[in-house]
PDB file of N, CA and C in Angstrom:
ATOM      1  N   UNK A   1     -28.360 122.938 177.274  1.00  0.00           N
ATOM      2  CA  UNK A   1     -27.286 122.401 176.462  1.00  0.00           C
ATOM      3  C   UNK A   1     -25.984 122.323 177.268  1.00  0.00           C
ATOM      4  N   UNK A   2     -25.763 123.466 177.908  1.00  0.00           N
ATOM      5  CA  UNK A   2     -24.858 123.154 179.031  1.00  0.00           C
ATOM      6  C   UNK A   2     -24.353 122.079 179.560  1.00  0.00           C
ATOM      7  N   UNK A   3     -25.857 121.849 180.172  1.00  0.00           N
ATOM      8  CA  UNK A   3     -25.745 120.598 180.845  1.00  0.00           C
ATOM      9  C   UNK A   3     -25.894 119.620 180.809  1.00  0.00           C
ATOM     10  N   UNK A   4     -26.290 119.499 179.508  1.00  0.00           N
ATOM     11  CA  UNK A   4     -26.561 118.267 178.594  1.00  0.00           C
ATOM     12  C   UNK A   4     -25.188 117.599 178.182  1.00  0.00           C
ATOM     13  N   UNK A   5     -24.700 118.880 177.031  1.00  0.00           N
ATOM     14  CA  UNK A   5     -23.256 117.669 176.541  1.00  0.00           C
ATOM     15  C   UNK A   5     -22.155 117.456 177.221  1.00  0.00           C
ATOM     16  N   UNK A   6     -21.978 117.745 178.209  1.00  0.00           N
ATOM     17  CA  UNK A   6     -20.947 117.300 179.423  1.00  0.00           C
ATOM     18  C   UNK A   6     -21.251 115.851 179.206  1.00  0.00           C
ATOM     19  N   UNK A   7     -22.318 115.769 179.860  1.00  0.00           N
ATOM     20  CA  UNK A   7     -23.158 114.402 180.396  1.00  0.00           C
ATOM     21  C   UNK A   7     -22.897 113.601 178.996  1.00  0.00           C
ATOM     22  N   UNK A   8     -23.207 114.104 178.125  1.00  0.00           N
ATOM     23  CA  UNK A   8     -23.552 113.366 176.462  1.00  0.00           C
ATOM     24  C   UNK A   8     -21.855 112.946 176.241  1.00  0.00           C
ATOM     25  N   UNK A   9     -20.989 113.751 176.622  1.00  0.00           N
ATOM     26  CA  UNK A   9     -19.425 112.997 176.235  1.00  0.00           C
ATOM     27  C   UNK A   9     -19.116 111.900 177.343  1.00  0.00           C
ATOM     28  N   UNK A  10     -19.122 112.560 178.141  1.00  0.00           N
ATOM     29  CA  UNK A  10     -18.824 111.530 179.009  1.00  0.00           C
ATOM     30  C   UNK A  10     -19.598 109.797 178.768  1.00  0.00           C
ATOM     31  N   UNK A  11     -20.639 109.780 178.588  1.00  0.00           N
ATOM     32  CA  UNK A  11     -21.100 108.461 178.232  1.00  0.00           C
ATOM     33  C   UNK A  11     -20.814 108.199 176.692  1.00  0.00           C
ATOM     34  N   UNK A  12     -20.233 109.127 176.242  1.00  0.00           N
ATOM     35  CA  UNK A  12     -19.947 108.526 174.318  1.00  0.00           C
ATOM     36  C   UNK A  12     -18.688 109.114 174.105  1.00  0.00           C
ATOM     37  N   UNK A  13     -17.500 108.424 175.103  1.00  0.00           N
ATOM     38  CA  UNK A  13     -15.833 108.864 175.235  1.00  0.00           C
ATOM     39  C   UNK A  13     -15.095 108.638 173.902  1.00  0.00           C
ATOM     40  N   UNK A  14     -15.617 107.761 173.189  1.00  0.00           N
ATOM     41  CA  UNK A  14     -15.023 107.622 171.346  1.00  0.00           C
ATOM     42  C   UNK A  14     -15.655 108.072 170.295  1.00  0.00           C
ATOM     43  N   UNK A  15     -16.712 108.621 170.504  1.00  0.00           N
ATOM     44  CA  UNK A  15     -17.535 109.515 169.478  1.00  0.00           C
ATOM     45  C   UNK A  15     -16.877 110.560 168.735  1.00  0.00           C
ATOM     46  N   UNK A  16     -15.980 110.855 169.484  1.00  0.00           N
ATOM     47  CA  UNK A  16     -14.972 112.402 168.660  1.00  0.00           C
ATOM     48  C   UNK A  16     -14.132 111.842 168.033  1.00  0.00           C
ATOM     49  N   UNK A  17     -13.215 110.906 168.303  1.00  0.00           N
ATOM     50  CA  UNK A  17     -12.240 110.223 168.424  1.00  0.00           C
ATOM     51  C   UNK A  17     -12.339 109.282 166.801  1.00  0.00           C
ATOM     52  N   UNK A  18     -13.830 108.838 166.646  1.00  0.00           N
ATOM     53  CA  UNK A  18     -13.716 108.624 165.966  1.00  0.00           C
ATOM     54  C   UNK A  18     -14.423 108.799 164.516  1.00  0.00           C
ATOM     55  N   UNK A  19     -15.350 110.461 164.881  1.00  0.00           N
ATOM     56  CA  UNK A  19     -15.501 111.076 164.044  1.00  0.00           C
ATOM     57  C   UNK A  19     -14.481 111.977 163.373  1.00  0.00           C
ATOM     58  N   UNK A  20     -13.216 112.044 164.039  1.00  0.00           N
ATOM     59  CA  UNK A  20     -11.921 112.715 163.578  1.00  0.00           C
ATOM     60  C   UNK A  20     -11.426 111.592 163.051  1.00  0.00           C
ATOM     61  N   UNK A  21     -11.016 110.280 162.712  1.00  0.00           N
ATOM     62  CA  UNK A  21     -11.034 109.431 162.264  1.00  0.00           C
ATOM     63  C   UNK A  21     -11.363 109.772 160.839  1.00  0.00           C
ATOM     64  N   UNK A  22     -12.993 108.970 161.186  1.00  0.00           N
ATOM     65  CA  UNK A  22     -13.480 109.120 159.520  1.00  0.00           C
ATOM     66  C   UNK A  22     -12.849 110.301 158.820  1.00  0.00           C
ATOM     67  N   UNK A  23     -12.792 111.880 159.560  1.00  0.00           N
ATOM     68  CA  UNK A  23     -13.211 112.794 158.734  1.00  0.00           C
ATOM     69  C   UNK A  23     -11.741 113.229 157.894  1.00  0.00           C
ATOM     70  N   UNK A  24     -10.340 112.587 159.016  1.00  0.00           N
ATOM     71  CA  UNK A  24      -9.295 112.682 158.369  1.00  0.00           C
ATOM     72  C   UNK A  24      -8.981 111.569 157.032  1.00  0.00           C
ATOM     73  N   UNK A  25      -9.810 110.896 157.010  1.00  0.00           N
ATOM     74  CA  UNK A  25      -9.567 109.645 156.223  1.00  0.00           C
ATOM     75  C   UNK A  25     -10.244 110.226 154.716  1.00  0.00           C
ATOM     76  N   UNK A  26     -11.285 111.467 154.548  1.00  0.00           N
ATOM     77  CA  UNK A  26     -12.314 111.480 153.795  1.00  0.00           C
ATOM     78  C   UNK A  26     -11.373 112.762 153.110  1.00  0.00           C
ATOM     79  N   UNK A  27     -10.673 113.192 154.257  1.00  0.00           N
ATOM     80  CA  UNK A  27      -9.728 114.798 153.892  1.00  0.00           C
ATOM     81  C   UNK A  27      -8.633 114.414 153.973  1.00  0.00           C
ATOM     82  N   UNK A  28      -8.378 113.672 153.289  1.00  0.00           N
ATOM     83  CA  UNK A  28      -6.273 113.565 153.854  1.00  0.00           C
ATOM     84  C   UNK A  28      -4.964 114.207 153.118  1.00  0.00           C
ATOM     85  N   UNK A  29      -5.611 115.048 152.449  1.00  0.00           N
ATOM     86  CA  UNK A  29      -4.789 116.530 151.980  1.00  0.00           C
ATOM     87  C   UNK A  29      -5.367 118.059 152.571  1.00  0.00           C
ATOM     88  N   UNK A  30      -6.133 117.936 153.221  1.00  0.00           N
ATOM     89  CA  UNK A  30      -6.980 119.368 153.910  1.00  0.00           C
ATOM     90  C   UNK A  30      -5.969 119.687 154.422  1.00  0.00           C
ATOM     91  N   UNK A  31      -4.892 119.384 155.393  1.00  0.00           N
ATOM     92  CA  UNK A  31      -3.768 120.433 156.190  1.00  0.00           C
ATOM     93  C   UNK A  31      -3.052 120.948 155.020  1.00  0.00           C
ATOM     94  N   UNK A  32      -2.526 120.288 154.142  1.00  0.00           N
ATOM     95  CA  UNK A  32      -1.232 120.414 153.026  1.00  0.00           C
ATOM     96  C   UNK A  32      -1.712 121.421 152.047  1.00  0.00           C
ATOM     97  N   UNK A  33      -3.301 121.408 151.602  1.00  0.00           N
ATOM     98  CA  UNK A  33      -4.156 122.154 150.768  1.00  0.00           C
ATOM     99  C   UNK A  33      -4.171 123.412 151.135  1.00  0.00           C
ATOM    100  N   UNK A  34      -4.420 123.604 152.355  1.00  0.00           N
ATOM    101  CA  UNK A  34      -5.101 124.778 153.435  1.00  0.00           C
ATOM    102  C   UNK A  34      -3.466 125.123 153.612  1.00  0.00           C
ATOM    103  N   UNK A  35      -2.683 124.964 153.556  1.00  0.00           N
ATOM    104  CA  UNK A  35      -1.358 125.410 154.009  1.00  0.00           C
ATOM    105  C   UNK A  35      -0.874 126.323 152.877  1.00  0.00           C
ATOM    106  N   UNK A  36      -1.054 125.552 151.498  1.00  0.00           N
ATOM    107  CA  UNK A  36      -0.357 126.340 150.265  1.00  0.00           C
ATOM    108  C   UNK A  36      -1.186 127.092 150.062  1.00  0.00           C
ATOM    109  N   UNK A  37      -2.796 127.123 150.283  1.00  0.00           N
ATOM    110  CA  UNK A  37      -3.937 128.114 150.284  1.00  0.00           C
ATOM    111  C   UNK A  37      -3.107 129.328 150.769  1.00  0.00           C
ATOM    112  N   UNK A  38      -3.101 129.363 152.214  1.00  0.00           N
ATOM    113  CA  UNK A  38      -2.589 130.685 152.865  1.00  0.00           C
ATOM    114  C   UNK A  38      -1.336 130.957 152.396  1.00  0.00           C
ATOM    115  N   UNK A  39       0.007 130.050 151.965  1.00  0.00           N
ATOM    116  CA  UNK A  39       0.891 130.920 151.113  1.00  0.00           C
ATOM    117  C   UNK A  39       0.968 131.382 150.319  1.00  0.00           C
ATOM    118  N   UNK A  40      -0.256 130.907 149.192  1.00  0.00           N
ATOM    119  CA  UNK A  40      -0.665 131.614 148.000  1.00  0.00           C
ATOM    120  C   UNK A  40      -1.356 132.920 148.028  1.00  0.00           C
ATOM    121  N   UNK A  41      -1.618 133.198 149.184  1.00  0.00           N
ATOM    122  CA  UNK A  41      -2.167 133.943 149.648  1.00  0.00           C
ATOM    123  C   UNK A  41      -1.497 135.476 149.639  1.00  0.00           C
ATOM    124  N   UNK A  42      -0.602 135.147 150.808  1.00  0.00           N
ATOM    125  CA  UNK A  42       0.580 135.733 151.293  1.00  0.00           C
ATOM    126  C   UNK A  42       1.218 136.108 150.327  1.00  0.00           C
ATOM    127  N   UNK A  43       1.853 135.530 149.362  1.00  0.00           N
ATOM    128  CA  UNK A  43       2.803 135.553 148.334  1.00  0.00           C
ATOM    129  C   UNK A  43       2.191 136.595 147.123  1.00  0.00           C
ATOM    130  N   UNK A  44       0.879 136.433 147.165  1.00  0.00           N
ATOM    131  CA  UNK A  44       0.474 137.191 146.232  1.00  0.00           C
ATOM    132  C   UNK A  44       0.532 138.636 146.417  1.00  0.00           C
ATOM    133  N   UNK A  45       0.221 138.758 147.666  1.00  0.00           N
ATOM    134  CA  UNK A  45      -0.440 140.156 148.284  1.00  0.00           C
ATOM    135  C   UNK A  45       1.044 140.901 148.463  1.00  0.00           C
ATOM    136  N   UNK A  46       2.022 140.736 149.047  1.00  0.00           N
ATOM    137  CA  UNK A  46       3.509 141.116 148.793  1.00  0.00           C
ATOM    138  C   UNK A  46       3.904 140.433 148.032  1.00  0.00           C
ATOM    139  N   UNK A  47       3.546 140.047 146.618  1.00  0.00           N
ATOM    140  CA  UNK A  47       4.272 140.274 145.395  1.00  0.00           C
ATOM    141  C   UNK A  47       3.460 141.063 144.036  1.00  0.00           C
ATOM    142  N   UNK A  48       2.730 142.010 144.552  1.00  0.00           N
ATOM    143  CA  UNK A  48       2.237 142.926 144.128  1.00  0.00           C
ATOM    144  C   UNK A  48       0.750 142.463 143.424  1.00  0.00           C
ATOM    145  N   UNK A  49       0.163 141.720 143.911  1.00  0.00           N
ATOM    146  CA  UNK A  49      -1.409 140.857 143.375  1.00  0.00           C
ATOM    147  C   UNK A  49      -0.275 139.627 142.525  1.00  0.00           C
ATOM    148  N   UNK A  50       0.705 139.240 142.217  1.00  0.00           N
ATOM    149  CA  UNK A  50       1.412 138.261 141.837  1.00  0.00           C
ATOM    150  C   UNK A  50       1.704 137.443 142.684  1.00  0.00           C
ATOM    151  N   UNK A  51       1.805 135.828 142.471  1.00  0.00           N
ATOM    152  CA  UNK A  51       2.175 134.579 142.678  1.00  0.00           C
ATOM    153  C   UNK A  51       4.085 134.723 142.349  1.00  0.00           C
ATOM    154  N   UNK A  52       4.217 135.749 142.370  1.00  0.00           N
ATOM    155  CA  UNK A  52       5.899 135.664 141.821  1.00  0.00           C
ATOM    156  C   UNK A  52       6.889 136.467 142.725  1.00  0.00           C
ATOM    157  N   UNK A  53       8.594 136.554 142.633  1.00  0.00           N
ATOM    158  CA  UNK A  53       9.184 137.533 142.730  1.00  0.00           C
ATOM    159  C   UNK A  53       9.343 138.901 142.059  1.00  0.00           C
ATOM    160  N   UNK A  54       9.435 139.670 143.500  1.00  0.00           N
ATOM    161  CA  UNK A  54       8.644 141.360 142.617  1.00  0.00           C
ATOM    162  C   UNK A  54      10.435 141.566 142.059  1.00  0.00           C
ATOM    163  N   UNK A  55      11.402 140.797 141.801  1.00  0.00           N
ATOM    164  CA  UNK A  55      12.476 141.309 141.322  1.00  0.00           C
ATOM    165  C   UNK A  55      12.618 140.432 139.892  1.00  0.00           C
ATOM    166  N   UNK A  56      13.052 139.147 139.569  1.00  0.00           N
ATOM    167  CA  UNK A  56      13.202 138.325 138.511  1.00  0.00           C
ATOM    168  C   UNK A  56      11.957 138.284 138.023  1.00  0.00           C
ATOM    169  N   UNK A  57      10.603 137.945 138.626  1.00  0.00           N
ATOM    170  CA  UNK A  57       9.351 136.834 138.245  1.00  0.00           C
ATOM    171  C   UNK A  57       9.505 135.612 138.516  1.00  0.00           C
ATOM    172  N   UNK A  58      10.280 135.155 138.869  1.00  0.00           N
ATOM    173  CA  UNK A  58      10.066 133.429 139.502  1.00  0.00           C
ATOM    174  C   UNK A  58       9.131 133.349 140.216  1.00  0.00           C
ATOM    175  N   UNK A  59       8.322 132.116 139.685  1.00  0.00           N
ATOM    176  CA  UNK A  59       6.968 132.273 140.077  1.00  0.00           C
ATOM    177  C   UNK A  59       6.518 130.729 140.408  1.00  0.00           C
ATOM    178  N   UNK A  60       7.359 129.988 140.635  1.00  0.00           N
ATOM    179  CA  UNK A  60       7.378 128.578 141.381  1.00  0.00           C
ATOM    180  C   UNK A  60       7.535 128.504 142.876  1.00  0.00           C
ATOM    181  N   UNK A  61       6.668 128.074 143.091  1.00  0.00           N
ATOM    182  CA  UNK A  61       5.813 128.348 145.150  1.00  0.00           C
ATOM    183  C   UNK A  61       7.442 127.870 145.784  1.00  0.00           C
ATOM    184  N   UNK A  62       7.767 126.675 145.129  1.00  0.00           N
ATOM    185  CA  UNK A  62       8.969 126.424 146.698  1.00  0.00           C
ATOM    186  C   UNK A  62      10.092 127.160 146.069  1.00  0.00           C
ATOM    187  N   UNK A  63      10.201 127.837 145.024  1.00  0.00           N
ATOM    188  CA  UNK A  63      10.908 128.680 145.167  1.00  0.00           C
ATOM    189  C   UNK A  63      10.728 130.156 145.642  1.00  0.00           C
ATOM    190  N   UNK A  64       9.852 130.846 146.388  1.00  0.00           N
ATOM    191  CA  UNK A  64       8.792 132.213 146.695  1.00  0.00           C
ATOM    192  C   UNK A  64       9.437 132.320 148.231  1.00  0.00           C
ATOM    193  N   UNK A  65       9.679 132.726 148.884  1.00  0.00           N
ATOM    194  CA  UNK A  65       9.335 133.457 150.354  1.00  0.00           C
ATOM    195  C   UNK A  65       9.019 134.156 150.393  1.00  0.00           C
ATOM    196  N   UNK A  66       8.733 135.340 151.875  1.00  0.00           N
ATOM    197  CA  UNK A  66       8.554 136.516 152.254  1.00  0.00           C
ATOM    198  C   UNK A  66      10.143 136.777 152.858  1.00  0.00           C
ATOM    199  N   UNK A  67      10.124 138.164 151.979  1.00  0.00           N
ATOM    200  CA  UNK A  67      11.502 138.633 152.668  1.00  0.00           C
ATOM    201  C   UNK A  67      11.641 139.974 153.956  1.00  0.00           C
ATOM    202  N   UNK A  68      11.891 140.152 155.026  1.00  0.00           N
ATOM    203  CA  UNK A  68      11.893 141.107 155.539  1.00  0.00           C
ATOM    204  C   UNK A  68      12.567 142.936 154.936  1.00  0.00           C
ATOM    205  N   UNK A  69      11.707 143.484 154.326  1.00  0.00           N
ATOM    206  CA  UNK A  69      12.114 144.718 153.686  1.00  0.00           C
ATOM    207  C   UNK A  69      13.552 145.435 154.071  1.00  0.00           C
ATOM    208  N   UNK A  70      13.324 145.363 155.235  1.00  0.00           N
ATOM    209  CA  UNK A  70      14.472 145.897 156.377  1.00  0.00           C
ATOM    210  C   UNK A  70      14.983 145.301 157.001  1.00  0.00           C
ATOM    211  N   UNK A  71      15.452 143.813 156.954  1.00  0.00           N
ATOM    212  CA  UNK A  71      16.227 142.984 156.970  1.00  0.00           C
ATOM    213  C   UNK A  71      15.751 142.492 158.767  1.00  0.00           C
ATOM    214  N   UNK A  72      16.379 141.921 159.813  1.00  0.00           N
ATOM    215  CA  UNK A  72      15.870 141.052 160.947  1.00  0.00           C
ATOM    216  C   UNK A  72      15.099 140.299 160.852  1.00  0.00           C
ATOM    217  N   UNK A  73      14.426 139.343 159.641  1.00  0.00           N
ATOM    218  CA  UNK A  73      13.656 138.186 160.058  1.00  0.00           C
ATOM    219  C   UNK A  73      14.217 137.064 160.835  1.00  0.00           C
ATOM    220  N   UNK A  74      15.899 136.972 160.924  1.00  0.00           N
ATOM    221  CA  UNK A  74      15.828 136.310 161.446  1.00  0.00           C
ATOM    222  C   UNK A  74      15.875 136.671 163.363  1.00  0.00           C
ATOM    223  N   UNK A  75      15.826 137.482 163.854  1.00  0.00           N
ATOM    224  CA  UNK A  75      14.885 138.148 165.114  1.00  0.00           C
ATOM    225  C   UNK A  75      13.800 137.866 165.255  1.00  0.00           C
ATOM    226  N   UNK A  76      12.999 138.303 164.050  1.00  0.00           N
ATOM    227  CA  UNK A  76      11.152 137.394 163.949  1.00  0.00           C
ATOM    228  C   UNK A  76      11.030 136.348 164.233  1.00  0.00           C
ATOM    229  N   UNK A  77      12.037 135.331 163.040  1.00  0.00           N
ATOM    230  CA  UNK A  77      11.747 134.169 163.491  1.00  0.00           C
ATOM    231  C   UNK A  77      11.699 133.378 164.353  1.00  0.00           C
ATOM    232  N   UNK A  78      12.980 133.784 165.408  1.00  0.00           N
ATOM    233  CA  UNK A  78      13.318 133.552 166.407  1.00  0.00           C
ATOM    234  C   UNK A  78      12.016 133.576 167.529  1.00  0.00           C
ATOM    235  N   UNK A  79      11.285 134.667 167.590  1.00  0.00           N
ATOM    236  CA  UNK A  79      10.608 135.175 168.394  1.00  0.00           C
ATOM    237  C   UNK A  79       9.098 134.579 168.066  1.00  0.00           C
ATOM    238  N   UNK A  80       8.842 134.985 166.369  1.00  0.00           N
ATOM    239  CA  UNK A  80       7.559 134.074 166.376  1.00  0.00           C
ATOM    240  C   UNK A  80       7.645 133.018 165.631  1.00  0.00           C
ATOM    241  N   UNK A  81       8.438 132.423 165.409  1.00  0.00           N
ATOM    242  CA  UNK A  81       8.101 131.355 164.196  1.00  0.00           C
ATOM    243  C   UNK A  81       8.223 131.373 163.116  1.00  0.00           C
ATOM    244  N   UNK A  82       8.023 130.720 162.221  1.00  0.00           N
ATOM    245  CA  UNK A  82       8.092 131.282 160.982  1.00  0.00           C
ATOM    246  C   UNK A  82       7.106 129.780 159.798  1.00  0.00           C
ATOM    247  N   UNK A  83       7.436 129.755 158.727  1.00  0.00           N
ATOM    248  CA  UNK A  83       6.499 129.027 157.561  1.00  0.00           C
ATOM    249  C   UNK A  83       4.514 129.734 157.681  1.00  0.00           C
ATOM    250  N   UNK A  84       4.133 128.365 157.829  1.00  0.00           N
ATOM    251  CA  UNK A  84       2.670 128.853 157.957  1.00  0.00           C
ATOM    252  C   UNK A  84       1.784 129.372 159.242  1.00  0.00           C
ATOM    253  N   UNK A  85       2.422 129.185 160.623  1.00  0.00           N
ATOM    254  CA  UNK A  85       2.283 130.224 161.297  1.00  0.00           C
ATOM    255  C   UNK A  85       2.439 131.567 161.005  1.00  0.00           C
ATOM    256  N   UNK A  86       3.477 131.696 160.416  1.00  0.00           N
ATOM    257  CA  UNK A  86       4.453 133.372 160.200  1.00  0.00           C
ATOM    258  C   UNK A  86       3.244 134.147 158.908  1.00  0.00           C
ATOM    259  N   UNK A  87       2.815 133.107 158.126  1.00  0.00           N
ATOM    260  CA  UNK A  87       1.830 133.686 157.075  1.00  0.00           C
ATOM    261  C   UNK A  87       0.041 133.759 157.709  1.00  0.00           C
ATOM    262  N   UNK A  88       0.136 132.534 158.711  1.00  0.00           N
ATOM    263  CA  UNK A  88      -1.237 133.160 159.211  1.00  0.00           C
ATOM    264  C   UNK A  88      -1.431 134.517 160.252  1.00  0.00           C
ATOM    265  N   UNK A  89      -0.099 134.996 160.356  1.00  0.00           N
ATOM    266  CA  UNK A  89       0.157 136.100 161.542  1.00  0.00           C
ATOM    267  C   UNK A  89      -0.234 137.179 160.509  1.00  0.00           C
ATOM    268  N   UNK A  90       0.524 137.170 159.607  1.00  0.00           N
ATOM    269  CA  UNK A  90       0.680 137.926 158.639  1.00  0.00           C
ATOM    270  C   UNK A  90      -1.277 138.448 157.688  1.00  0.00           C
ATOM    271  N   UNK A  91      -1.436 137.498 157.654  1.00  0.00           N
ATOM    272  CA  UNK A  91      -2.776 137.855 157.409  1.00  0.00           C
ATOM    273  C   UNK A  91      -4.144 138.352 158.727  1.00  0.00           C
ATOM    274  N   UNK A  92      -3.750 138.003 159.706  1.00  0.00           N
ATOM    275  CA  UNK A  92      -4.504 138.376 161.049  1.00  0.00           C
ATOM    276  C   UNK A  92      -4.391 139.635 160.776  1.00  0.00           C
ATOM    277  N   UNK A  93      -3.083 139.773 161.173  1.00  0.00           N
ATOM    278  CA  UNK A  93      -2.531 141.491 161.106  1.00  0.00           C
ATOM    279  C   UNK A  93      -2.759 142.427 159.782  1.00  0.00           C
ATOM    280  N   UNK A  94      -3.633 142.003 159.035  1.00  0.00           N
ATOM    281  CA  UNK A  94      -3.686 142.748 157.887  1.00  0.00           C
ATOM    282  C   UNK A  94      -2.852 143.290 156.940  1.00  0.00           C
ATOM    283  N   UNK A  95      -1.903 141.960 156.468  1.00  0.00           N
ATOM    284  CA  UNK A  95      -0.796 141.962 156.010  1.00  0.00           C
ATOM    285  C   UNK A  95       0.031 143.268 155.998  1.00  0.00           C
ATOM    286  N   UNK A  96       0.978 143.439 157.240  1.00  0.00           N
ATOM    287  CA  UNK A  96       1.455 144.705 157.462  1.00  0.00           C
ATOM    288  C   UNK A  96       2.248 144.468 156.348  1.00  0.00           C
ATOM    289  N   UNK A  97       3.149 146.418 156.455  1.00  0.00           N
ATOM    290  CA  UNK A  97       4.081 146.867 155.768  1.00  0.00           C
ATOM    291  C   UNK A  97       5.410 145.850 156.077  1.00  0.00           C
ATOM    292  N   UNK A  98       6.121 146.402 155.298  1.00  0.00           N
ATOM    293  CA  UNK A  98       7.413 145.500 155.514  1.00  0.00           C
ATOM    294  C   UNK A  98       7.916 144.555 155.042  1.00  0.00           C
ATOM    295  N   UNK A  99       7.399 143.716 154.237  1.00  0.00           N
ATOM    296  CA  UNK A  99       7.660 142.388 153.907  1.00  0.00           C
ATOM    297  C   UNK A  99       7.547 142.616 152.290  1.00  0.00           C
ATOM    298  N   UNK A 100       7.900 141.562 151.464  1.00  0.00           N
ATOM    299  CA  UNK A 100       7.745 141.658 150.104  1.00  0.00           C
ATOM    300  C   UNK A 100       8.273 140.353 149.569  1.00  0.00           C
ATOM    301  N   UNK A 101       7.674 140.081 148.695  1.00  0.00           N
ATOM    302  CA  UNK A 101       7.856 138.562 147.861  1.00  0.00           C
ATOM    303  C   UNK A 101       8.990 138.363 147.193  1.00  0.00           C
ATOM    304  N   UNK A 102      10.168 137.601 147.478  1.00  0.00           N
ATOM    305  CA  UNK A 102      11.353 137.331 146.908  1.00  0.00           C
ATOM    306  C   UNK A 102      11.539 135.926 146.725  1.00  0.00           C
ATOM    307  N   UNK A 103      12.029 135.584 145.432  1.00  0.00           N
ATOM    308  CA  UNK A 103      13.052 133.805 145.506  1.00  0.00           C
ATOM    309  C   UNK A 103      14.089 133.653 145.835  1.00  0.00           C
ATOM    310  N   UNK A 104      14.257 132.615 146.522  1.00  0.00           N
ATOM    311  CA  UNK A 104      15.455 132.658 147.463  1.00  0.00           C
ATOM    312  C   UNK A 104      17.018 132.887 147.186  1.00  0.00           C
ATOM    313  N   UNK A 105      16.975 133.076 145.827  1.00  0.00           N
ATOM    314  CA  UNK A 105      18.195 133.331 144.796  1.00  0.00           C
ATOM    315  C   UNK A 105      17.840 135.505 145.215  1.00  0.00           C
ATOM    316  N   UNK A 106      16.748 135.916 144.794  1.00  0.00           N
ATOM    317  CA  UNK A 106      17.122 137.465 144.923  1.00  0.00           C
ATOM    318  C   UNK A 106      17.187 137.552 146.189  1.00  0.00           C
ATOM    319  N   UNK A 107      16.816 136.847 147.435  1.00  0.00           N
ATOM    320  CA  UNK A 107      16.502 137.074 148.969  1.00  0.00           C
ATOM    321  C   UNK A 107      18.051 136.831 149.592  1.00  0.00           C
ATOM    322  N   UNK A 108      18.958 135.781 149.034  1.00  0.00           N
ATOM    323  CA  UNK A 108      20.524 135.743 149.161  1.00  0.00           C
ATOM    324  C   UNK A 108      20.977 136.913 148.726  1.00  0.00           C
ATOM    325  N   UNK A 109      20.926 137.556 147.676  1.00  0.00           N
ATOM    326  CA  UNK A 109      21.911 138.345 146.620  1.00  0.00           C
ATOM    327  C   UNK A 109      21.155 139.435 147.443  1.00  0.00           C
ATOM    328  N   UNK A 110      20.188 139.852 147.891  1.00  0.00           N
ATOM    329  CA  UNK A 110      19.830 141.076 148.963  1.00  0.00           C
ATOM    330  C   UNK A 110      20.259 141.109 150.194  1.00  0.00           C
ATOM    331  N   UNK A 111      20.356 140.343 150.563  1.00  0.00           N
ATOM    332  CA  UNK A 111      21.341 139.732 152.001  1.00  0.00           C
ATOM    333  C   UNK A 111      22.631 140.165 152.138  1.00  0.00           C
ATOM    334  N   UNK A 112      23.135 139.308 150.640  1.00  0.00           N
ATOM    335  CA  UNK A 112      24.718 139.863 150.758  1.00  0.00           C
ATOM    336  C   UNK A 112      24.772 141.885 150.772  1.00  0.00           C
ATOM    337  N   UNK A 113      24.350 141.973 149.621  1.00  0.00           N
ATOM    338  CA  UNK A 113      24.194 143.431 149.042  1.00  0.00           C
ATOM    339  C   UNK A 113      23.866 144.426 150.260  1.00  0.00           C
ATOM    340  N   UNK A 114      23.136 144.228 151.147  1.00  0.00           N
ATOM    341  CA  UNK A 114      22.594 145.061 152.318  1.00  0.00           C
ATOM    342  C   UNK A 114      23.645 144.365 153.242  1.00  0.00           C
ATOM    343  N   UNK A 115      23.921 143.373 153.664  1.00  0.00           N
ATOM    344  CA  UNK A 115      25.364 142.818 154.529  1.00  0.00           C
ATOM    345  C   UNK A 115      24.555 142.925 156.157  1.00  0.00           C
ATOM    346  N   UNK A 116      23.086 141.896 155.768  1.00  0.00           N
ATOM    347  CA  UNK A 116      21.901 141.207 156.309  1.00  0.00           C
ATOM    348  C   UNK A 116      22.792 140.295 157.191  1.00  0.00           C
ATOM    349  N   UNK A 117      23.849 139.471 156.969  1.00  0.00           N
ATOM    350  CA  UNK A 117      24.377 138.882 157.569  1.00  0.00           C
ATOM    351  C   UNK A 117      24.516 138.756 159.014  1.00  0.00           C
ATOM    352  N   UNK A 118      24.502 139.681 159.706  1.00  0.00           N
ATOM    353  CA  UNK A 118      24.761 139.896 161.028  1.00  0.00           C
ATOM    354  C   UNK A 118      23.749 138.670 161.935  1.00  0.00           C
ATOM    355  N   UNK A 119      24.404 138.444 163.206  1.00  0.00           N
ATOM    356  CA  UNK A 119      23.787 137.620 163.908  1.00  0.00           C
ATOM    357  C   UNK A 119      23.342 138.297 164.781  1.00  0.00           C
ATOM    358  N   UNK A 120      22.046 137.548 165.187  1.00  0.00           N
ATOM    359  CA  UNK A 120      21.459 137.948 166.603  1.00  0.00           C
ATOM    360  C   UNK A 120      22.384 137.604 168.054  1.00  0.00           C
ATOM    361  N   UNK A 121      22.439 138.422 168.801  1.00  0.00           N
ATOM    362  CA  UNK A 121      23.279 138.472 169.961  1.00  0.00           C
ATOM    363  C   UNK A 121      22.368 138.239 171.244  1.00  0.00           C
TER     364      UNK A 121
END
């Protein structure tokens, strides 16, 4: 097999090309699906088995983040990224400590209150 499909692409150079084709044409919500999958994910598991904020209950997805417990996400982000990378890290790692489900209305008003503000230097 090795040494077979080398040989087998090389003489059939649009075969992938345009089996990724069809297959995006047949799936053309699979990235967008698979994306809110893993934030639903995320969101649940630090918001206590809830789809919501563990402070109000707001429980509408684009209103949900992950908030850093102890404030520096924005250091994280900086460093790794953040949206659905930052949630597939998050689940690799066996959704560590630290984090917790906030809407971006309690994730401001915790910001101010802790005086999160500070910039990275």
């Amino acid at each position: 097999m090795k040494q077979y499909l080398p040989e087998w692409r090389k003489n059939h150079p649009d075969y992938m090309k345009n089996y990724l084709k069809k297959w995006k044409a047949n799936h053309p919500n699979y990235h967008k699906e698979n994306k809110t999958k893993i934030k639903l994910k995320v969101l649940s598991h630090y918001g206590n088995g809830k789809c919501a904020c563990i402070i109000c209950g707001e429980s509408r997805l684009a209103c949900l983040s992950i908030d850093h417990i102890n404030g520096c996400g924005k250091e994280q982000r900086q460093k790794d990224g953040s949206g659905n990378s930052f949630h597939r890290q998050l689940m690799k790692n066996d959704y560590p400590k630290g984090y917790q489900t906030l809407c971006m209305n309690c994730q401001f008003v915790k910001r101010i209150m802790n005086d999160e503000t500070r910039s990275v230097k």
